[in-house]
Protein backbone atom coordinates (compact mmCIF):
# COMPACT_ATOMS: atom_id res chain seq x y z
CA UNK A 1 25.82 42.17 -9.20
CA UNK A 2 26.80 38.47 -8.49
CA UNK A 3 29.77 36.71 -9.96
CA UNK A 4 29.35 33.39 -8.99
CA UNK A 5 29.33 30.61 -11.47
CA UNK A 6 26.34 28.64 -12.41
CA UNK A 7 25.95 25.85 -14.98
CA UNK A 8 27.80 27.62 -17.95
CA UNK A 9 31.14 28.99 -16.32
CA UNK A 10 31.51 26.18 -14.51
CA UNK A 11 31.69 24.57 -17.88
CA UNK A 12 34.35 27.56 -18.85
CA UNK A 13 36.32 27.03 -15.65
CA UNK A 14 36.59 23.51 -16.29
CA UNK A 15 37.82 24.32 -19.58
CA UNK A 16 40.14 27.21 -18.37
CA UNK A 17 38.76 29.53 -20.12
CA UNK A 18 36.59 32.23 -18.91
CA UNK A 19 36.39 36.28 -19.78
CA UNK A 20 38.58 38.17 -22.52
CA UNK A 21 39.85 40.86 -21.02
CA UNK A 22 42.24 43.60 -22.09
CA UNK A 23 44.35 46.62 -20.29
CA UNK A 24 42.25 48.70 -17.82
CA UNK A 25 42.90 52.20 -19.03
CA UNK A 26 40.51 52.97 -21.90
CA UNK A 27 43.77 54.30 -23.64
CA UNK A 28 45.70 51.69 -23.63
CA UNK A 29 47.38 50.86 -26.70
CA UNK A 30 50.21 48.21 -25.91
CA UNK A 31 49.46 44.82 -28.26
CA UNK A 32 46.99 42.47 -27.11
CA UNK A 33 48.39 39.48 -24.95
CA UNK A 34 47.28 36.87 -22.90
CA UNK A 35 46.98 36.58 -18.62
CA UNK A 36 46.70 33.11 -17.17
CA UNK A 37 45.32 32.62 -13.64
CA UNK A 38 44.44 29.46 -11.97
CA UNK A 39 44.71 28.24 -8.76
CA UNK A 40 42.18 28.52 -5.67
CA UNK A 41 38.27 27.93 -6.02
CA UNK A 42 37.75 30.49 -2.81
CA UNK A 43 39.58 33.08 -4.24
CA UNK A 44 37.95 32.45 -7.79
CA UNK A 45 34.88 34.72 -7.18
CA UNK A 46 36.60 37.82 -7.06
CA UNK A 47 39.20 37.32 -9.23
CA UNK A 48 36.68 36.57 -11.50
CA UNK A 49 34.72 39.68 -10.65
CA UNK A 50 37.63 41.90 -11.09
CA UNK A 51 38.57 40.44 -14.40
CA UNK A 52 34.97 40.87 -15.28
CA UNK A 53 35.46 44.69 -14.44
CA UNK A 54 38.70 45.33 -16.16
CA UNK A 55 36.88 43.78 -19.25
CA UNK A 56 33.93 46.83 -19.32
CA UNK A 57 36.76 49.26 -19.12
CA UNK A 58 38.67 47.94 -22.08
CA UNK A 59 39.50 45.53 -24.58
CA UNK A 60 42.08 43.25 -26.40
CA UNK A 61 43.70 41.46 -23.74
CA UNK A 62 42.48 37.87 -22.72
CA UNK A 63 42.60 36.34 -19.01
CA UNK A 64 42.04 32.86 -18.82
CA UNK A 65 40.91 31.61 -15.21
CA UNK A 66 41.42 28.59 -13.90
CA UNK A 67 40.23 26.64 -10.76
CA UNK A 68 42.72 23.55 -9.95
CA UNK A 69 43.04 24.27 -5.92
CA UNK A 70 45.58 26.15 -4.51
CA UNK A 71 48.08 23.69 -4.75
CA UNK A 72 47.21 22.78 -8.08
CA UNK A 73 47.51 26.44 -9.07
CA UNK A 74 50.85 26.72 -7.33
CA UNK A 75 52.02 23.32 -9.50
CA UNK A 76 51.45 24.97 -12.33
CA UNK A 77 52.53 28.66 -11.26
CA UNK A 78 56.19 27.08 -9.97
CA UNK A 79 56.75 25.42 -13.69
CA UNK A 80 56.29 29.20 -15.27
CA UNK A 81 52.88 27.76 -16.84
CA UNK A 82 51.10 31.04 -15.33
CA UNK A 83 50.86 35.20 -14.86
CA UNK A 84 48.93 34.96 -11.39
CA UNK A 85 47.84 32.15 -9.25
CA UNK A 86 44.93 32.29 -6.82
CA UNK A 87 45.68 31.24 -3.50
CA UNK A 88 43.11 30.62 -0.43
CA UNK A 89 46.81 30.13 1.99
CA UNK A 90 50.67 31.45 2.03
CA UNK A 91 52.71 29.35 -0.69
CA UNK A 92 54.32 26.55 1.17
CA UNK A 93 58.18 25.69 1.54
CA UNK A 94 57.85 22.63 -0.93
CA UNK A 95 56.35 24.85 -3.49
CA UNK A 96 59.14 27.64 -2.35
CA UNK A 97 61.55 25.10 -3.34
CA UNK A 98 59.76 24.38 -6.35
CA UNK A 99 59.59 27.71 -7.87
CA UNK A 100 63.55 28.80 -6.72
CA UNK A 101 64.11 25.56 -8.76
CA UNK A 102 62.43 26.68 -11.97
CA UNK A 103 63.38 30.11 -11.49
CA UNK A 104 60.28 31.53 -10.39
CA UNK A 105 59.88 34.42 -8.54
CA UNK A 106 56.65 36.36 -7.02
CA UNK A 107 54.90 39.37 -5.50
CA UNK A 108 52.68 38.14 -2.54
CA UNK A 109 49.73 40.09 -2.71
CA UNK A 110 47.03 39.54 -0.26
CA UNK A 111 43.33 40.92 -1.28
CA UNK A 112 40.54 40.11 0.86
CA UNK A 113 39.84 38.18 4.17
CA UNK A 114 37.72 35.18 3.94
CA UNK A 115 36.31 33.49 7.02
CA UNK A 116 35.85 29.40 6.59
CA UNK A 117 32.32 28.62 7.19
CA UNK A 118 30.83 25.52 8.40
CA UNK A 119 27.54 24.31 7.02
CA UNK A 120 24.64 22.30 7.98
CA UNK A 121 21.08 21.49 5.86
CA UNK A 122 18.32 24.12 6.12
CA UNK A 123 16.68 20.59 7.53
CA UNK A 124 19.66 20.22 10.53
CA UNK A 125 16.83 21.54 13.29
CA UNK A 126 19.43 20.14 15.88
CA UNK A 127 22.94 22.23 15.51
CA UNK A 128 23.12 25.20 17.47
CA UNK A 129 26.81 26.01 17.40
CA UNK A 130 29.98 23.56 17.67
CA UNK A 131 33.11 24.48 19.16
CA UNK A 132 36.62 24.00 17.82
CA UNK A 133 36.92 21.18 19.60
CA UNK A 134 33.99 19.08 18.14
CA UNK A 135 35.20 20.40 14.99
CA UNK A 136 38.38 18.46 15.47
CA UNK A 137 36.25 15.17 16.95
CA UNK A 138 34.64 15.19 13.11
CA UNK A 139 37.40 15.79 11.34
CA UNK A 140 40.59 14.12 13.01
CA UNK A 141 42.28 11.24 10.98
CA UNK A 142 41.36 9.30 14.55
CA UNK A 143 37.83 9.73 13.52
CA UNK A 144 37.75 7.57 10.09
CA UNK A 145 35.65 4.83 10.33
CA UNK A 146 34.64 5.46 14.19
CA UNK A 147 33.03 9.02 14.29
CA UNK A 148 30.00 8.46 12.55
CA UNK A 149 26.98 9.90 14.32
CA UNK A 150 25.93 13.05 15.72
CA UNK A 151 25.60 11.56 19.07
CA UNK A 152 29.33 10.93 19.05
CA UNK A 153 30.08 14.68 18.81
CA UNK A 154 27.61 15.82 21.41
CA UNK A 155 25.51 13.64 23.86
CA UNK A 156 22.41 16.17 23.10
CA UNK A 157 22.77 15.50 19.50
CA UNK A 158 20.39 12.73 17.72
CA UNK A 159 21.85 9.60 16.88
CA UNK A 160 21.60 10.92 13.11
CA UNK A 161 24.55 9.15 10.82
CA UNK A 162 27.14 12.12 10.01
CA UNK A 163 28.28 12.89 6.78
CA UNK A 164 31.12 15.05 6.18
CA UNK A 165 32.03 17.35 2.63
CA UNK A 166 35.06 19.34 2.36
CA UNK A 167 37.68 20.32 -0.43
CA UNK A 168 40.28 18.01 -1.43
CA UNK A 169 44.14 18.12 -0.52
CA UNK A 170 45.21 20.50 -3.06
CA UNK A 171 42.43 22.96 -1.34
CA UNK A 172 44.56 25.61 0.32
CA UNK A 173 41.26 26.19 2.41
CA UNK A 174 41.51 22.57 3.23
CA UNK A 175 45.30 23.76 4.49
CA UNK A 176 44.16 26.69 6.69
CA UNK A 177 40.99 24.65 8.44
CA UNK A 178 43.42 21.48 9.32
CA UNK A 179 45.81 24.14 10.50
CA UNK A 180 42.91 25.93 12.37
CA UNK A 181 41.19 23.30 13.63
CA UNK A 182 44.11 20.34 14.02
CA UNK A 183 47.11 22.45 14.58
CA UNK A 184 48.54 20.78 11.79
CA UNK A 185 47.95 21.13 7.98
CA UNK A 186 46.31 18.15 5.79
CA UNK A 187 45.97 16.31 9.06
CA UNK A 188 42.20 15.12 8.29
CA UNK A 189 40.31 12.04 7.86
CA UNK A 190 39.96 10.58 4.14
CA UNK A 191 36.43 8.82 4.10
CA UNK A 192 34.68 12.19 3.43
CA UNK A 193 33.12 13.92 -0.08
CA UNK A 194 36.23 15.53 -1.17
CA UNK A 195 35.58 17.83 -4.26
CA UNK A 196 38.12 21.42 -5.43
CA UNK A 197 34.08 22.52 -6.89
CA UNK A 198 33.07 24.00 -4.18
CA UNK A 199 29.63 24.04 -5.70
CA UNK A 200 29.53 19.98 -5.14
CA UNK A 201 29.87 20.30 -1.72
CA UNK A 202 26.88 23.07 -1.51
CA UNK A 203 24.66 20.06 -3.07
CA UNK A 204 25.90 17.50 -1.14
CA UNK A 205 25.32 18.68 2.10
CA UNK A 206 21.90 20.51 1.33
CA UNK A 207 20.35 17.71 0.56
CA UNK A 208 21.02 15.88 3.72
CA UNK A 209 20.11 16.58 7.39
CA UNK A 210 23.08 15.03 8.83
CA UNK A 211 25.81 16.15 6.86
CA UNK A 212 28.11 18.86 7.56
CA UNK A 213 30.54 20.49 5.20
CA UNK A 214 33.48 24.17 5.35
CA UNK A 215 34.17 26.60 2.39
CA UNK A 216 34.68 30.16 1.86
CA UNK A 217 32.35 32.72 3.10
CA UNK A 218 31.13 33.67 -0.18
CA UNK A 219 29.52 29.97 -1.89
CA UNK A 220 28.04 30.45 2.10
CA UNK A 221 26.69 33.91 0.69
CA UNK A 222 25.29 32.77 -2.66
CA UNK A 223 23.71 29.63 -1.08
CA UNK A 224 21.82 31.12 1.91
CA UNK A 225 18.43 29.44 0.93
CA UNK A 226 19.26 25.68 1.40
CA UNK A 227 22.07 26.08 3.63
CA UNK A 228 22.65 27.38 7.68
CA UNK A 229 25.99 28.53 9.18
CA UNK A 230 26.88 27.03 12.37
CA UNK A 231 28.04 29.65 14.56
CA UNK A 232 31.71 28.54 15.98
CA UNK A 233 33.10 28.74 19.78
CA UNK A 234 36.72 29.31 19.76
CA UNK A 235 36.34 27.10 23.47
CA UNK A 236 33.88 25.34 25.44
CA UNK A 237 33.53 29.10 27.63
CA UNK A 238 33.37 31.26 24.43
CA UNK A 239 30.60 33.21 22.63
CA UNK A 240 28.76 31.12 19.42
CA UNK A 241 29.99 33.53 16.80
CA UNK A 242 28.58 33.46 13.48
CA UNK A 243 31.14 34.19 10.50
CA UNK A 244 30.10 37.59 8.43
CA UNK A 245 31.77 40.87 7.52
CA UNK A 246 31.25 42.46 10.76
CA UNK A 247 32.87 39.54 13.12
CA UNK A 248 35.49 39.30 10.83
CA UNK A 249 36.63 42.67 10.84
CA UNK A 250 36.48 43.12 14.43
CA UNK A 251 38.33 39.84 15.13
CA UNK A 252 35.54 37.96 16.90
CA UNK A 253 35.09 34.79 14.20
CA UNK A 254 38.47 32.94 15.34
CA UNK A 255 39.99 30.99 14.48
CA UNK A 256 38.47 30.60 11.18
CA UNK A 257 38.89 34.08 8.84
CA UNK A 258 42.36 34.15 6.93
CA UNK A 259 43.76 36.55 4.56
CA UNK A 260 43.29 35.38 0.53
CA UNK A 261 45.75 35.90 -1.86
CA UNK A 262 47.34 36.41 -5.50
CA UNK A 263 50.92 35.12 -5.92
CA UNK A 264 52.19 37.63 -9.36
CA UNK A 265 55.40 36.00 -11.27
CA UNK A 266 57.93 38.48 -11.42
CA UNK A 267 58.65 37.95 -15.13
CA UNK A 268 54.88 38.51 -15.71
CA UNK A 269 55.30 41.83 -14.13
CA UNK A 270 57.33 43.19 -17.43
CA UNK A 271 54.24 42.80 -19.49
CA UNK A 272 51.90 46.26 -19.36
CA UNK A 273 48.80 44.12 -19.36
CA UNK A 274 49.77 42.38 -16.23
CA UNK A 275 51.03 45.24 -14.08
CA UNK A 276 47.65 47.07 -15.74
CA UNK A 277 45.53 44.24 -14.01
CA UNK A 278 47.50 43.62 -10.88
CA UNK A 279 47.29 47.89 -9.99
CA UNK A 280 43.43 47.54 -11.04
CA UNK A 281 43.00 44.20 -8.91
CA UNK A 282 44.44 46.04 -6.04
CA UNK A 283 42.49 49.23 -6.62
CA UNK A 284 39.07 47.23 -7.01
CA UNK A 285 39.49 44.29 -4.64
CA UNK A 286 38.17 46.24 -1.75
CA UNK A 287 34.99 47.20 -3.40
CA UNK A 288 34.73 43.82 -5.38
CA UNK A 289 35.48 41.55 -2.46
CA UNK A 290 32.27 42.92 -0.53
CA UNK A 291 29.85 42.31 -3.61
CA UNK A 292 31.27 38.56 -3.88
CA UNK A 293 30.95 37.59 -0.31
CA UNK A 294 34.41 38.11 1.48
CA UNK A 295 35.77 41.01 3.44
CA UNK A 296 37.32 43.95 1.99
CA UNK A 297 41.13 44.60 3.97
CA UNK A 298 42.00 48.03 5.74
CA UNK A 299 42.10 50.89 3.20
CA UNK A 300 46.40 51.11 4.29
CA UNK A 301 47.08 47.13 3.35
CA UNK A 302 45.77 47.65 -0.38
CA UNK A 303 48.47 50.81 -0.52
CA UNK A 304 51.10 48.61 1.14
CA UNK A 305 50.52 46.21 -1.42
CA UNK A 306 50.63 48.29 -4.16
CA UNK A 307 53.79 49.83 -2.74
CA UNK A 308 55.27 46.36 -3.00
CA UNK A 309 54.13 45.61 -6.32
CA UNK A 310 55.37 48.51 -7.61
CA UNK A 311 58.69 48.88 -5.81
CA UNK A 312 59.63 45.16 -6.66
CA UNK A 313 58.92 43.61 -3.50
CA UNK A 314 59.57 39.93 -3.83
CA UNK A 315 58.48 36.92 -1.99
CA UNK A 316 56.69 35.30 0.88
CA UNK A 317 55.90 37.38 4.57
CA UNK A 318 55.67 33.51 5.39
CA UNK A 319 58.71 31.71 5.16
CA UNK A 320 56.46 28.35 3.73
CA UNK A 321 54.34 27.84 6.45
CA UNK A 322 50.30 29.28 7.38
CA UNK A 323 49.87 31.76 10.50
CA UNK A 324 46.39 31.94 12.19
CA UNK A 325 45.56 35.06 13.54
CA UNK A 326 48.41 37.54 11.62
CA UNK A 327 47.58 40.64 10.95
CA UNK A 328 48.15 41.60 6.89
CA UNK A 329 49.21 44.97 7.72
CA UNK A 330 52.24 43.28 9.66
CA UNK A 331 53.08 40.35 6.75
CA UNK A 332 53.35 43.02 4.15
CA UNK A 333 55.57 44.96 6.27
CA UNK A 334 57.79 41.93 6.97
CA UNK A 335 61.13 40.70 4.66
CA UNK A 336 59.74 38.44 1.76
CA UNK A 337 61.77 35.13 1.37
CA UNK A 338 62.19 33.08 -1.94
């Protein structure tokens, strides 16, 4: 089953509008309504294959999905514009202030890991793994305008010109790889192909030897036959690890692999159709996030989430900044802050 979108939903998405939906339970009665989503383009496969889902089991509600980024999402989702907003990294404290502002309060519900993976040409015959380190030579703002060739990165590269593809600033897996790689969020050079489609960035960089471009596991997954995974070194003395359910799991692909989320507005939660979807999201995402691409969380952090949807949990495990490295388990065990 693959829920990825090709030509026509990516005309929906850019239209925000993609599946009618309704309430999960084949008995459910309540009126039909309407659940808006937008936000992250990572976390837009699976939300869209849960929605797709929750459609076959019912009918009458609509769910409109969105892709914007995740702080485009998060714009929208702090001005009470939508239900649910898809987010590829914790809300941050300026959008914090922004939703305490408008009155906004959420349920921070993480569901599936994704592990940021870089990508070369099925034609690169010359990368066989970079570290984090030459990851940051590429990509530092120092780098604009001077870092321009292979050779630059590694003296047994060719001098082949480099050419970089990413997601753009509102990208919350833009966020997490400047964390990641930088130690510092949005710190990045600007003369690269920025695009919030991941899809443009599959293109860009297939069809080029020397360029080099990051995304979420699953476009990785979906685009196999024109492009390669580099396999990443955490340091110089480190094993080449290559990102995938299994190294994920067992912790090996650092520092790359994050938790994903969905951010839930409070108010939202009154509405049987939304706590209908949220409980089925949670109950699904497991299963769901494997066919898509990502990696399904521990059995116990889908109940812990659940247990804080339903027991009116509120907030961020966060406090408005990204962790590398946390375990979800521990955030959803932790004090949420508004």
């Amino acid at each position: 089953m693959k829920y990825f979108p090709d030509s026509v939903k990516a005309t929906l998405r850019a239209a925000g509008l993609l599946a009618a939906l309704g309430g999960w339970s084949a008995g459910a009665a309540h009126a039909a309504g309407l659940i808006e989503i937008d936000g992250s383009s990572t976390v837009y496969p699976i939300t869209e294959a849960v929605a797709e889902e929750f459609q076959k089991a019912s009918g009458g509600t609509k769910v409109t999905v969105g892709i914007s980024g995740t702080g485009g999402g998060f714009k929208r989702f702090c001005r009470g514009e939508t239900d649910i907003s898809d987010a590829s990294r914790p809300i941050l404290k300026e959008e914090m202030i922004l939703c305490a502002q408008a009155g906004v309060k959420y349920y921070e519900l993480p569901v599936a890991y994704d592990a940021l993976t870089v990508v070369v040409s099925k034609n690169n015959d010359f990368v066989d793994y970079l570290t984090v380190e030459e990851l940051k030579k590429m990509w530092e703002p120092a780098a604009q305008g001077k870092v321009t060739s292979w050779k630059q990165i590694r003296d047994s590269f060719p001098d082949v010109p480099l050419k970089l593809a990413g997601p753009g600033a509102d990208s919350g897996t833009f966020d997490y790889f400047t964390e990641a790689v930088m130690a510092k969020a949005k710190s990045s050079r600007g003369d690269y192909q920025a695009s919030e489609d991941d899809n443009v960035i599959v293109q860009f960089v297939s069809r080029d030897k020397g360029a080099l471009g990051y995304f979420g596991l699953a476009y990785y997954e979906e685009n196999k036959d024109k492009l390669k995974a580099v396999p990443i070194k955490a340091n110089a003395s480190a094993p080449a690890v290559v990102p995938s359910l299994e190294t994920v799991n067992n912790g090996a692909y650092v520092p790359l692999s994050r938790p994903i989320f969905i951010y839930v507005k409070e108010k939202s939660k009154a509405r049987p159709e939304v706590r209908e979807f949220v409980e089925f999201y949670l109950k699904n995402a497991a299963e769901l996030a494997k066919e898509v691409g990502y990696v399904d969380l521990p059995a116990a952090a889908y109940e812990l989430a659940l247990e804080n949807f339903r027991s009116g949990k509120l907030g961020t495990g966060f406090g408005g900044a990204s962790e590398v490295g946390l375990k979800v388990e521990d955030l959803l065990k932790r004090e949420g802050k508004l």
